[in-house]
N, C-alpha and C. Protein backbone atom coordinates (compact mmCIF):
# COMPACT_ATOMS: atom_id res chain seq x y z
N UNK A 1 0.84 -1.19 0.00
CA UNK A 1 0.00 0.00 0.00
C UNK A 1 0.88 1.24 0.00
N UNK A 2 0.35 2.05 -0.87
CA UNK A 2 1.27 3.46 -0.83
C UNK A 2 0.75 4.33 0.09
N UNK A 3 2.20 5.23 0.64
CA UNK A 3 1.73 6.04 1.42
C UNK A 3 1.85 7.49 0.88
N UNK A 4 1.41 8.41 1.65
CA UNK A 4 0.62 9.98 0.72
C UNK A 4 1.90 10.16 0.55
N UNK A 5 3.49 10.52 1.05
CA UNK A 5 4.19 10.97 0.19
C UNK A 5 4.60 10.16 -0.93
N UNK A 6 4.07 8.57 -0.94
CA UNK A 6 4.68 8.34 -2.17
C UNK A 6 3.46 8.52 -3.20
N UNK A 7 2.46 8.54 -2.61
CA UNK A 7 1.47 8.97 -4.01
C UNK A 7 1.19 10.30 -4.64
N UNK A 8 1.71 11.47 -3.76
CA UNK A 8 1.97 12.62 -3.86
C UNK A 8 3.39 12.80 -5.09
N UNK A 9 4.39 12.07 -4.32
CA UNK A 9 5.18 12.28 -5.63
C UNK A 9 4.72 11.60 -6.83
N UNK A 10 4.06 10.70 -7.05
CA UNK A 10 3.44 9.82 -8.39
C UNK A 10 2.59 10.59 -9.31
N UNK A 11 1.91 11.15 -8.27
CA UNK A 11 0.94 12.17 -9.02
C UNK A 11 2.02 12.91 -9.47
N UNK A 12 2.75 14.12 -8.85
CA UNK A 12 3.77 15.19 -9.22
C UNK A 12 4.14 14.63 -10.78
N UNK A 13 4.93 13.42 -10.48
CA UNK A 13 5.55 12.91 -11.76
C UNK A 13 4.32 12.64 -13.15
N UNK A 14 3.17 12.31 -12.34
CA UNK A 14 2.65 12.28 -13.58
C UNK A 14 2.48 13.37 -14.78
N UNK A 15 1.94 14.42 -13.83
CA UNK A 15 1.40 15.74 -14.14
C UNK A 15 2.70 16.19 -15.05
N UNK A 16 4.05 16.28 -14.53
CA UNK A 16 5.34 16.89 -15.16
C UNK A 16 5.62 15.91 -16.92
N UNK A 17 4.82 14.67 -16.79
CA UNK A 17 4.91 14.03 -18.24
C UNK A 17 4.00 14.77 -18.92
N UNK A 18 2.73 14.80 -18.25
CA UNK A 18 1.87 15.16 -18.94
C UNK A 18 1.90 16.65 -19.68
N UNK A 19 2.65 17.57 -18.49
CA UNK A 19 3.21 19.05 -19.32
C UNK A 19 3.69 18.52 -20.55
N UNK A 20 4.86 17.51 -20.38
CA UNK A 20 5.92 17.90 -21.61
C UNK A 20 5.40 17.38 -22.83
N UNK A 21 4.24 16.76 -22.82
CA UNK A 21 3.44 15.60 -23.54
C UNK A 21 2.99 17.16 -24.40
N UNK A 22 2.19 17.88 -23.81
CA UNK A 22 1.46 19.00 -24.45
C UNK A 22 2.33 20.01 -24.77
N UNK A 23 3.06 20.28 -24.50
CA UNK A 23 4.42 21.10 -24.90
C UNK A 23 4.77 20.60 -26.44
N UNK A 24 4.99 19.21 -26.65
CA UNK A 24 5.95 18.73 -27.86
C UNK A 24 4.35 18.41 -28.73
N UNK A 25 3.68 18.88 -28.51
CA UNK A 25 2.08 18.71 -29.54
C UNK A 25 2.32 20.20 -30.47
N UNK A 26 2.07 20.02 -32.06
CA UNK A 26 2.62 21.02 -32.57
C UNK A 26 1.13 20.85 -33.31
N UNK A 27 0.53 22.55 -33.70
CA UNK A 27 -0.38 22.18 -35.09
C UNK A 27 -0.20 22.59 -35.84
N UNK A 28 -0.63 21.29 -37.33
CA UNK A 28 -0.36 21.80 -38.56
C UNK A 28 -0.43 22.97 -39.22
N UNK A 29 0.38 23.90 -39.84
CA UNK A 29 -0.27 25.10 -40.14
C UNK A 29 -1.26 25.09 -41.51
N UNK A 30 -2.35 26.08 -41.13
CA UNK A 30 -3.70 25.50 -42.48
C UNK A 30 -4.40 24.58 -41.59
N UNK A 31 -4.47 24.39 -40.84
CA UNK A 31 -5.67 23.47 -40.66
C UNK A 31 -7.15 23.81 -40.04
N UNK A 32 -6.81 24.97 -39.41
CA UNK A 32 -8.36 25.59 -39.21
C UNK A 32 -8.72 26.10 -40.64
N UNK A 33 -8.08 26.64 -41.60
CA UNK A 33 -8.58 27.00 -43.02
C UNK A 33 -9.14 25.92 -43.79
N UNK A 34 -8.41 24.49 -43.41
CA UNK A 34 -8.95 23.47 -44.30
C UNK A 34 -9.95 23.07 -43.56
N UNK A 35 -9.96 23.27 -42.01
CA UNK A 35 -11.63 22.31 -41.75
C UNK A 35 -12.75 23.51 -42.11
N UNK A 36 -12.56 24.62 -42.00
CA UNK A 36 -13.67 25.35 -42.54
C UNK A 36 -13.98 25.36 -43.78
N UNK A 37 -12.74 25.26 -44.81
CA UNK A 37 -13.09 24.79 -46.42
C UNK A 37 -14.00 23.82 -46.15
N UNK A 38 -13.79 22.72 -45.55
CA UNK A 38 -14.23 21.36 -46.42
C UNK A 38 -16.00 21.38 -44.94
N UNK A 39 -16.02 22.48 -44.33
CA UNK A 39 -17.27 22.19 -43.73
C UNK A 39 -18.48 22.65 -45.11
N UNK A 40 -19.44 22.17 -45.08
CA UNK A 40 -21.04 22.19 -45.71
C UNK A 40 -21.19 23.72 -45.69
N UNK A 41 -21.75 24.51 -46.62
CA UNK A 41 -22.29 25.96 -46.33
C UNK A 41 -23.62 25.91 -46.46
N UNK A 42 -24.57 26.26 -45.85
CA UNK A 42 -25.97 26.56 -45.72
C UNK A 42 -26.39 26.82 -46.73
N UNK A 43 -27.18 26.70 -47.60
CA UNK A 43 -27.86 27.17 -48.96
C UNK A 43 -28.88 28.69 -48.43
N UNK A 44 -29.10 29.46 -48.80
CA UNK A 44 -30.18 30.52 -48.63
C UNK A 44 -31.46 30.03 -49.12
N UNK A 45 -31.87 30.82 -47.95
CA UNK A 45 -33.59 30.40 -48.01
C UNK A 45 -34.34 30.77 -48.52
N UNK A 46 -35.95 31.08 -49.47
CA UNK A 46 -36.21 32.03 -50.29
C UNK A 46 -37.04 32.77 -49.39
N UNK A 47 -37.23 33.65 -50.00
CA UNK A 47 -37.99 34.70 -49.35
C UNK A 47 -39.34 34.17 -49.27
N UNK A 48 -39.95 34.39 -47.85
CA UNK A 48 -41.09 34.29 -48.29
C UNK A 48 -42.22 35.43 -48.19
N UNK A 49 -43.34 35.46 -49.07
CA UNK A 49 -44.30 36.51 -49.38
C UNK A 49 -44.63 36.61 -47.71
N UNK A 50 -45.01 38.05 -47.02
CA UNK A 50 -45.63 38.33 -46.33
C UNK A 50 -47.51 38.52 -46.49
N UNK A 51 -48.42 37.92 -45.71
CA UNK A 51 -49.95 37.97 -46.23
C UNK A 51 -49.76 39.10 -46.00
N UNK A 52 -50.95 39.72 -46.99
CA UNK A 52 -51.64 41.20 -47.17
C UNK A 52 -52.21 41.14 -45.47
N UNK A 53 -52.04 42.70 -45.41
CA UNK A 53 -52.82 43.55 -44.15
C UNK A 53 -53.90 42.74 -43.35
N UNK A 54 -54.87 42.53 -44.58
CA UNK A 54 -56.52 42.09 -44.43
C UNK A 54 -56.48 40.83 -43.97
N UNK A 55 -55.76 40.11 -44.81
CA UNK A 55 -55.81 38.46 -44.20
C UNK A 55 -54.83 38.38 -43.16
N UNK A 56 -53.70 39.17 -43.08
CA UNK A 56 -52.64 39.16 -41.46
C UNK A 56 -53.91 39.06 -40.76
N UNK A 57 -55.07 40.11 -40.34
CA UNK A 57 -55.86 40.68 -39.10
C UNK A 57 -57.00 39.62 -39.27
N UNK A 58 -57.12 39.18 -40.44
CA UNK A 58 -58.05 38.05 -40.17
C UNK A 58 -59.57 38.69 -40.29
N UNK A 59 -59.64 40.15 -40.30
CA UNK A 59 -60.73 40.67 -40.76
C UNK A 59 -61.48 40.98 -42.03
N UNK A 60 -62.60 39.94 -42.38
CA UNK A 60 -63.51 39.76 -43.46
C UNK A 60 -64.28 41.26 -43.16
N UNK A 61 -64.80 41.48 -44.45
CA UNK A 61 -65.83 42.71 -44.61
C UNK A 61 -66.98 42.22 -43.59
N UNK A 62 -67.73 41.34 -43.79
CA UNK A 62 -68.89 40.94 -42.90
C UNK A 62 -68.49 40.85 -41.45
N UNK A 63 -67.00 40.35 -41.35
CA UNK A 63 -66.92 40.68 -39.56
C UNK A 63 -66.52 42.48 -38.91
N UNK A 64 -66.28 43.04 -40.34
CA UNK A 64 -65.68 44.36 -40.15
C UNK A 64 -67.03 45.18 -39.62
N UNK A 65 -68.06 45.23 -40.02
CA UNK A 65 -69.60 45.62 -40.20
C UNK A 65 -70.39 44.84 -38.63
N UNK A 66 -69.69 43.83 -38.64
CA UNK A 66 -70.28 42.99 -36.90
C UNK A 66 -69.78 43.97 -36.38
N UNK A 67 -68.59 43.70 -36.21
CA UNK A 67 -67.58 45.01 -34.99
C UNK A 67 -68.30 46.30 -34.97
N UNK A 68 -68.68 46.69 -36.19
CA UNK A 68 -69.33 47.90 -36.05
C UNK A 68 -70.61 48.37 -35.65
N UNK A 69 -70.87 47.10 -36.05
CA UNK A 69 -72.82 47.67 -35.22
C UNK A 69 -72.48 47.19 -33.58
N UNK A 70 -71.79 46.61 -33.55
CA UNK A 70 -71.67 46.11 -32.24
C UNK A 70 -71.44 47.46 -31.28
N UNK A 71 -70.45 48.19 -31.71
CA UNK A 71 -69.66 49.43 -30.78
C UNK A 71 -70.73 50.22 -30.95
N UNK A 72 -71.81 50.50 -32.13
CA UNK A 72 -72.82 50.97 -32.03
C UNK A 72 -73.80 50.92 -31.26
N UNK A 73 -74.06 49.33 -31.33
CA UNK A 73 -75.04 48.91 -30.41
C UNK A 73 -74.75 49.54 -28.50
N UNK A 74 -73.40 48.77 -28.39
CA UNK A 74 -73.16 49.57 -26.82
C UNK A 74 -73.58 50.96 -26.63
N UNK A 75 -73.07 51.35 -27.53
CA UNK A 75 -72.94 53.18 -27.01
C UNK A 75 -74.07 53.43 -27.19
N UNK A 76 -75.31 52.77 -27.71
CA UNK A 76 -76.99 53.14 -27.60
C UNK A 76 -76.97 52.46 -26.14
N UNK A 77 -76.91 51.60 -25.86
CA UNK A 77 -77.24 51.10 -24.55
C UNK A 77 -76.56 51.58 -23.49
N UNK A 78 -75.27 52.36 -23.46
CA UNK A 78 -75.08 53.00 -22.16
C UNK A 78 -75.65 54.08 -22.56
N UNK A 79 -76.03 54.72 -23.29
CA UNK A 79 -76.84 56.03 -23.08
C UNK A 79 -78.22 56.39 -22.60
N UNK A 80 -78.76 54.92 -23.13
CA UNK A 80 -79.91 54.62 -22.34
C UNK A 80 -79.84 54.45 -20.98
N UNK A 81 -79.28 53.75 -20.99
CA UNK A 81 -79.05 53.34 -19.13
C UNK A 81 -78.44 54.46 -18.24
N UNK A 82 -77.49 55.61 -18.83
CA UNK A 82 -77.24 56.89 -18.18
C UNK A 82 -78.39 57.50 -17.98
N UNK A 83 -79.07 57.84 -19.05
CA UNK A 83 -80.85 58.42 -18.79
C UNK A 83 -81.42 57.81 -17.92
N UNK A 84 -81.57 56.75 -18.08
CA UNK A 84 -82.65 55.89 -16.44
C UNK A 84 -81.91 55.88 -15.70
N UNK A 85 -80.82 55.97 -15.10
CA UNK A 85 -80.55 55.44 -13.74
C UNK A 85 -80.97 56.66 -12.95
N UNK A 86 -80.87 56.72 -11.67
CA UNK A 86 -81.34 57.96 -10.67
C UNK A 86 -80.06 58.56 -11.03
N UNK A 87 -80.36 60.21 -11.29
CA UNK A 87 -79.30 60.95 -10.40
C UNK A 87 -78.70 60.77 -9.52
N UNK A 88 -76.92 61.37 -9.61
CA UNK A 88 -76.08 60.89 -8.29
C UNK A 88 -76.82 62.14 -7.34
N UNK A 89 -76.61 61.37 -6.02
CA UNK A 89 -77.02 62.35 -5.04
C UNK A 89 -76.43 63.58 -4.80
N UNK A 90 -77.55 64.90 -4.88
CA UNK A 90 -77.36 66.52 -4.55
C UNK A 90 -75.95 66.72 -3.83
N UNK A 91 -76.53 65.78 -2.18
CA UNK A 91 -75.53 65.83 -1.49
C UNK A 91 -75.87 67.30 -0.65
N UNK A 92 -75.27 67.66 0.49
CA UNK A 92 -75.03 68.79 1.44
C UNK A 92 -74.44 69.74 0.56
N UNK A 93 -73.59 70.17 -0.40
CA UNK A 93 -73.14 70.91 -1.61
C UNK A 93 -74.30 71.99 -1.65
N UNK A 94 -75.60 71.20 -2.38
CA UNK A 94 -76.36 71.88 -2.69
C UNK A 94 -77.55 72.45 -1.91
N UNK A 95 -77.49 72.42 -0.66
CA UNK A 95 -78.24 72.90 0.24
C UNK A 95 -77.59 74.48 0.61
N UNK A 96 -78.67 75.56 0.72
CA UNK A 96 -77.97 77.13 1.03
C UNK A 96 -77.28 77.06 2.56
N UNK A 97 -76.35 77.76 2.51
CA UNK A 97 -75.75 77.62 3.95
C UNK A 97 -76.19 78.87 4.81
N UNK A 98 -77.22 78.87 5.08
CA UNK A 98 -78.05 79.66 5.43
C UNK A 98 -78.07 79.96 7.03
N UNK A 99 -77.20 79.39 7.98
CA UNK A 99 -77.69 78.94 9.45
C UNK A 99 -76.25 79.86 9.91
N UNK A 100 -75.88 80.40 10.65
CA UNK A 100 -74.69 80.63 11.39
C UNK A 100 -74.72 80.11 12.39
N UNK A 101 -73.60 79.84 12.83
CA UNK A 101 -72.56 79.02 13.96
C UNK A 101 -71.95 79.75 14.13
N UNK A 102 -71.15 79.42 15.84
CA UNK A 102 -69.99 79.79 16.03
C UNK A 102 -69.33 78.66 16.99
N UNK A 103 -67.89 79.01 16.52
CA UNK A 103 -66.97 77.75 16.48
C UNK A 103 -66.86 77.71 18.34
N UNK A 104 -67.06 76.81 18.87
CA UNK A 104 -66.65 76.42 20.55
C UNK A 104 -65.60 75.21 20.90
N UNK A 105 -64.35 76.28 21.30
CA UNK A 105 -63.63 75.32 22.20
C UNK A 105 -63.55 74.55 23.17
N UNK A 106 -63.92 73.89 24.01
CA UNK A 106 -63.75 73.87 25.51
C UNK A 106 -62.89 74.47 26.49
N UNK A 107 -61.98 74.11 25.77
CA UNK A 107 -60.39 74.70 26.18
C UNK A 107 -60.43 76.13 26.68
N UNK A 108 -60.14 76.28 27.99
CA UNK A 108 -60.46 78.12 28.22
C UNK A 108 -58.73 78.31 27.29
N UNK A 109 -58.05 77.77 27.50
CA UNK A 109 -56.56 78.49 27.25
C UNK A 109 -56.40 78.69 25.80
N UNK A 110 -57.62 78.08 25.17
CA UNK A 110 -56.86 78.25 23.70
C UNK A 110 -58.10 79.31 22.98
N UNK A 111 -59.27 79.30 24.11
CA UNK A 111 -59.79 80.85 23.45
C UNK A 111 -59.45 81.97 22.99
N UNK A 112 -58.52 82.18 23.34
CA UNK A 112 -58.08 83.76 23.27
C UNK A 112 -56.55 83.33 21.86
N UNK A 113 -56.02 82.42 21.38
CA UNK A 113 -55.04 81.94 21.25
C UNK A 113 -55.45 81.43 19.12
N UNK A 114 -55.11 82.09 18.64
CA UNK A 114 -55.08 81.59 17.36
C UNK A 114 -53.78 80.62 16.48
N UNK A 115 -53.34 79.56 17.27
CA UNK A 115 -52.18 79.18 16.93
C UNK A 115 -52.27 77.86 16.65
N UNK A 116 -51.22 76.70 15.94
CA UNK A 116 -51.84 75.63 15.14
C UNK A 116 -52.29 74.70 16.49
N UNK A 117 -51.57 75.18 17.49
CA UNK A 117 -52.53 74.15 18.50
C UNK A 117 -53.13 74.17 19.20
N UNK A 118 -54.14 75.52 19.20
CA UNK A 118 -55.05 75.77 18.95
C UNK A 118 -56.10 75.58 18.43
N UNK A 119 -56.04 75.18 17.27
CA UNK A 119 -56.92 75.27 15.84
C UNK A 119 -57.75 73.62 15.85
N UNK A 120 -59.07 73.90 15.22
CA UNK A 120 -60.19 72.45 15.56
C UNK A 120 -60.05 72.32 13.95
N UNK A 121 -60.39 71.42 14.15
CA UNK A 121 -60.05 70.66 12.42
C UNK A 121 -61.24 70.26 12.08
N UNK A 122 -61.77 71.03 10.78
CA UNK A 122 -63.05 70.68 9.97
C UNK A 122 -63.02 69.22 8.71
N UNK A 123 -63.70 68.09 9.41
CA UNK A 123 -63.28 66.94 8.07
C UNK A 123 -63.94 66.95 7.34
N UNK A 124 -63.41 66.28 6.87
CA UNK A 124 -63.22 65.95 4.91
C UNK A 124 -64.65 64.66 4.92
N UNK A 125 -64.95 64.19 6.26
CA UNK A 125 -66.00 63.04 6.03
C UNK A 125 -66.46 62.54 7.83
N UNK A 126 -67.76 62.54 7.67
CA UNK A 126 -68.50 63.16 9.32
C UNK A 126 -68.62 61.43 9.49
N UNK A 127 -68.03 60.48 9.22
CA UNK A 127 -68.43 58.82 9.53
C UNK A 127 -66.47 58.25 9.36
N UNK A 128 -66.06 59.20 9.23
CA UNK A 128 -64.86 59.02 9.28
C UNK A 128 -63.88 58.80 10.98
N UNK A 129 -63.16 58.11 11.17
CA UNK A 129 -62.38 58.51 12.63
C UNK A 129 -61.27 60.06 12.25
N UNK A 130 -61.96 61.38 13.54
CA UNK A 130 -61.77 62.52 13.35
C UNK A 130 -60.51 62.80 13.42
N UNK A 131 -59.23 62.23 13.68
CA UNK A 131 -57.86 62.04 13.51
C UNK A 131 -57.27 61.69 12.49
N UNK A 132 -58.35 60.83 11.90
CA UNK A 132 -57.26 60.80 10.77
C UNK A 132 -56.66 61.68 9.86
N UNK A 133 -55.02 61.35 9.06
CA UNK A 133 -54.77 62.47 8.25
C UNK A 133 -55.40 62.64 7.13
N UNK A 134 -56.11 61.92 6.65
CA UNK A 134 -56.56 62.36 5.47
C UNK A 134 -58.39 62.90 5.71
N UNK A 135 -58.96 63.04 6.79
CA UNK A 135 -59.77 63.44 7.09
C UNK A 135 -59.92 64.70 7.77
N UNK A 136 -58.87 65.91 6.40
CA UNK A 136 -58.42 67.08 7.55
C UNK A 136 -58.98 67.78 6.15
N UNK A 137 -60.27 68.39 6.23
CA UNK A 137 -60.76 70.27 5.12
C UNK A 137 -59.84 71.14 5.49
N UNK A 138 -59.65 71.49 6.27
CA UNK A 138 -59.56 72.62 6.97
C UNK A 138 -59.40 73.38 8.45
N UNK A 139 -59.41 73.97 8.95
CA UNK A 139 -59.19 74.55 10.69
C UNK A 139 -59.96 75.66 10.89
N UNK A 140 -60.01 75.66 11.46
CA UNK A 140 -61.13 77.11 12.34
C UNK A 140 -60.41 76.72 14.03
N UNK A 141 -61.26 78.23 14.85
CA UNK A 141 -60.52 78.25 15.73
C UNK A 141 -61.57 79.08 17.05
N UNK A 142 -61.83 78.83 18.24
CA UNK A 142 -62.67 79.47 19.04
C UNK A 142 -63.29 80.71 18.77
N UNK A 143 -64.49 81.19 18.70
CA UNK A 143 -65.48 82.11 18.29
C UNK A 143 -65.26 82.45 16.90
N UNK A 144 -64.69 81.89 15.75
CA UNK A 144 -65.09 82.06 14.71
C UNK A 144 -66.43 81.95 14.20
N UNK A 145 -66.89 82.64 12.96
CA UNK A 145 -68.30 82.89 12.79
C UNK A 145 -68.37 81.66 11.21
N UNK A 146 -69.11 80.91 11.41
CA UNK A 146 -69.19 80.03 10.19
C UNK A 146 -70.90 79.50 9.65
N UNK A 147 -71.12 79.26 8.60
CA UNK A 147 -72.49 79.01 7.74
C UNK A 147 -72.36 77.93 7.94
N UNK A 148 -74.12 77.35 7.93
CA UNK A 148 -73.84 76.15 8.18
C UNK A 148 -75.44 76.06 6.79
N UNK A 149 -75.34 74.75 6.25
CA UNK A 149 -76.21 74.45 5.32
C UNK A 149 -77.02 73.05 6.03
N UNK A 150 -76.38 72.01 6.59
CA UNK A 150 -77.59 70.99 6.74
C UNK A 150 -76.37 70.45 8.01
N UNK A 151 -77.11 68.91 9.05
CA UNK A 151 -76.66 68.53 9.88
C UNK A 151 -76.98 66.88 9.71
N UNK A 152 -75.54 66.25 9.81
CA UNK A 152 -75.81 64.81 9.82
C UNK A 152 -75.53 63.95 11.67
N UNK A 153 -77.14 63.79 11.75
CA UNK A 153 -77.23 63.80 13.00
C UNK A 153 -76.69 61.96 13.92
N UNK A 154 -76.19 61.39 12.76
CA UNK A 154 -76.02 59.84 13.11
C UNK A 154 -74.20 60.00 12.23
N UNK A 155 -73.76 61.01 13.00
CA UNK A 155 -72.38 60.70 12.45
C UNK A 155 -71.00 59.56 13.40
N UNK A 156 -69.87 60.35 12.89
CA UNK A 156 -69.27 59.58 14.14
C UNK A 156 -69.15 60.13 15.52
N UNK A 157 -69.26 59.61 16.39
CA UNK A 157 -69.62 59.70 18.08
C UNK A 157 -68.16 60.35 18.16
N UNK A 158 -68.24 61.42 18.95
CA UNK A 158 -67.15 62.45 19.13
C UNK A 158 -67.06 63.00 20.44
N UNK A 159 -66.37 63.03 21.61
CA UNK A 159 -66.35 63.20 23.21
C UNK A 159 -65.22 64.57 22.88
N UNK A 160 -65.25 65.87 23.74
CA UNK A 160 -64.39 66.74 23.94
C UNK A 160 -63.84 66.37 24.88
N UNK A 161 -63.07 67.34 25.30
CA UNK A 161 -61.83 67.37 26.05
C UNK A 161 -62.53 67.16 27.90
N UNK A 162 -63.74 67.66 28.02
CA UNK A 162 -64.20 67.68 28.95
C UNK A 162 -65.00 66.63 29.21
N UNK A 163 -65.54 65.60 28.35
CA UNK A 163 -66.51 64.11 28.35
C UNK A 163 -67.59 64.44 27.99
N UNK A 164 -67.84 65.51 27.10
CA UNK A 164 -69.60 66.07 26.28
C UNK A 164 -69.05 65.00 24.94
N UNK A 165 -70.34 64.56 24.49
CA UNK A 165 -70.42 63.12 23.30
C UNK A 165 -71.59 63.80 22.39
N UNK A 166 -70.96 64.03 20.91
CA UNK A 166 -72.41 64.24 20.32
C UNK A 166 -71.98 62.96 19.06
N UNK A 167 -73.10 63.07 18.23
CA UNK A 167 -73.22 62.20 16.92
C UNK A 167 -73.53 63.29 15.97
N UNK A 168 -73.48 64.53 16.25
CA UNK A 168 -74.20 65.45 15.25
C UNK A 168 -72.73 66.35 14.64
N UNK A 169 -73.22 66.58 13.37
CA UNK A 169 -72.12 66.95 12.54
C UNK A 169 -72.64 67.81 11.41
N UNK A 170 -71.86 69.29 11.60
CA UNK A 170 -72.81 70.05 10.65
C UNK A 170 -71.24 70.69 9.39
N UNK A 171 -72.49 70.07 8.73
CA UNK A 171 -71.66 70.76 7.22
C UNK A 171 -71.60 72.25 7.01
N UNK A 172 -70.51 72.83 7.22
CA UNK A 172 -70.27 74.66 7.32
C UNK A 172 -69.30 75.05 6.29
N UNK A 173 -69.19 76.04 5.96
CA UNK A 173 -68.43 77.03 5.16
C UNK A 173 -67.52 78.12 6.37
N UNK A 174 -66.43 78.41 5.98
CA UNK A 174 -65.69 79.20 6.19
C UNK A 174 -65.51 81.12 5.94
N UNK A 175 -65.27 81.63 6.48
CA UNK A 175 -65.56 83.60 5.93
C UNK A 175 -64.58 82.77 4.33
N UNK A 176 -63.62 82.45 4.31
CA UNK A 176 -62.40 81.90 3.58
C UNK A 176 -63.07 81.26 2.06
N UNK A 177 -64.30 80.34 2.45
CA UNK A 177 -64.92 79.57 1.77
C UNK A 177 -64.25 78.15 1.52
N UNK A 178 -63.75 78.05 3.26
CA UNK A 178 -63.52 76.68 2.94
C UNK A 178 -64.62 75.83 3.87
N UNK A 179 -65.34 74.63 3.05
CA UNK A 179 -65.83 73.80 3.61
C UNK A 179 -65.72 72.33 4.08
N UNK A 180 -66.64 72.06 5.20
CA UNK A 180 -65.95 70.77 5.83
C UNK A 180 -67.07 70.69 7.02
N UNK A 181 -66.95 69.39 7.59
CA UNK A 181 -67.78 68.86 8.48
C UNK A 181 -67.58 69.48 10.37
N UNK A 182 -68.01 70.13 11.13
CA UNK A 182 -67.34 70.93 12.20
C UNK A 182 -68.57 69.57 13.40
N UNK A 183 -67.85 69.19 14.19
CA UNK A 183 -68.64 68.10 14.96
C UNK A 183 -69.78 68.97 15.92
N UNK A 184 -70.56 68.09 16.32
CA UNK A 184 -71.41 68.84 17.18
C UNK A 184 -71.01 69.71 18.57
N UNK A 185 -69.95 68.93 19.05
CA UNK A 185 -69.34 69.36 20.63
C UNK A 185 -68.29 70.46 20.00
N UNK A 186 -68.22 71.21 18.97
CA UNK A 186 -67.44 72.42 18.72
C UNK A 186 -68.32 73.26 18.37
N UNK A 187 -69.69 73.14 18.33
CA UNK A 187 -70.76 73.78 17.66
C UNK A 187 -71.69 74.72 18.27
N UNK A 188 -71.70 76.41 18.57
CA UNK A 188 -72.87 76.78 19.43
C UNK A 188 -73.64 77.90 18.51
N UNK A 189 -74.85 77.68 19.02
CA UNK A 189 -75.98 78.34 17.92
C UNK A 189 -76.35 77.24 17.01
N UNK A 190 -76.78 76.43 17.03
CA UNK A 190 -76.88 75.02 16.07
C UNK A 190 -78.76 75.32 15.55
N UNK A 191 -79.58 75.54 16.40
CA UNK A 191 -80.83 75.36 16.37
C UNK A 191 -81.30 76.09 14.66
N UNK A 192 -82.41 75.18 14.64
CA UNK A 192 -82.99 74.79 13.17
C UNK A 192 -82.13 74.67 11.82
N UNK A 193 -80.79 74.22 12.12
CA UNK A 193 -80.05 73.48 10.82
C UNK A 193 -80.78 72.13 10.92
N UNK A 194 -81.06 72.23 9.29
CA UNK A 194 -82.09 70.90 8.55
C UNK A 194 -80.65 69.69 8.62
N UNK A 195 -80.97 68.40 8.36
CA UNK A 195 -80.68 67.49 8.42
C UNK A 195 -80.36 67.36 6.49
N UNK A 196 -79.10 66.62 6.25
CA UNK A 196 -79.09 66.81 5.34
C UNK A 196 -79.52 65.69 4.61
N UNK A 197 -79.53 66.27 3.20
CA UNK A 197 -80.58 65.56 2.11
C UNK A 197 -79.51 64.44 1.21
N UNK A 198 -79.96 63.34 1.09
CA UNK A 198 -79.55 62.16 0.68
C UNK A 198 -78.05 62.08 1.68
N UNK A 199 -77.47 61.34 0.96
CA UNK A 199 -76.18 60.52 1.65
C UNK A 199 -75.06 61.40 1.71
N UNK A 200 -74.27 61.70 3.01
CA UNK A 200 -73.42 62.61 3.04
C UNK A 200 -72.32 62.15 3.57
């Protein structure tokens, strides 16, 4: 049995024949020129005709005339069906803002105080949670004077700073003309704003 230095040198020795083996290998000169001479060359292929336009798309005159009454046909039938369906709802938009309000803080310290933290935030949607950021119209701020057009009296449930809870939420305008939803517990002078008309 051999041991690793003697198979270590066996290998060595092999490898050092095997260099000189590839060393004394010479190639003919011309011989990549002659195997590419004597390889086969591809013949060219003929051209072939491309189909006309009409038969590429596969469209016959009689299916050209389907397609067409067809797009016809739709656009009679959504126009019909735009005519019957109900109007989208008015909405609080179109009610006069006829009612004045004025804006109530609880906060004695921020009465007197027009500053951003200060400021009550009018939303963008009265069934919305009143924090959120994307549920921000606008700001108003203690005894401001604001219009009010209609009141959604099943909104979201809203507690002040002091534990007063309303559900009522009145859609107002700004001196500015910005509008937005002002909750009930920021709201004084409220009496006879209508309830508003369809879905708000």
């Amino acid at each position: 049995m051999m041991s690793d230095t003697q198979r270590e040198e066996t290998v060595a020795l092999l490898q050092a024949r095997l260099h000189e083996g590839d060393e004394q290998i010479t190639v003919p000169s011309g011989l990549a020129d002659r195997i590419l001479a004597s390889a086969p060359q591809p013949s060219p292929r003929p051209l072939r005709r491309l189909p006309s336009p009409r038969r590429r798309a596969g469209l016959s005159r009689p299916a050209l005339v389907l397609a067409v009454a067809l797009a016809v046909g739709l656009i009679a039938w959504g126009s019909w069906w735009a005519a019957l369906r109900p109007a989208p709802d008015s909405g609080p938009a179109k009610q006069p803002y006829a009612f004045a309000l004025t804006v109530f803080n609880v906060e004695r310290a921020c009465r007197a105080e027009r500053s951003a933290e200060c400021a009550l935030r009018l939303a963008v949607d009265p069934h919305r949670r009143y924090s959120d950021p994307g549920n921000r119209a606008g700001r108003v701020w203690h005894g401001d004077r604001v219009q009010a057009n209609c009141v959604v009296p099943e909104g979201l449930l809203l507690t002040d700073e002091k534990g007063m809870s309303s559900t009522r939420w009145y859609h107002v305008r700004t001196a500015a003309g910005v509008a937005g939803w002002l909750p009930g517990v920021r709201a004084h002078g409220t009496d006879g704003v209508p309830a508003c008309a369809g879905k708000s």
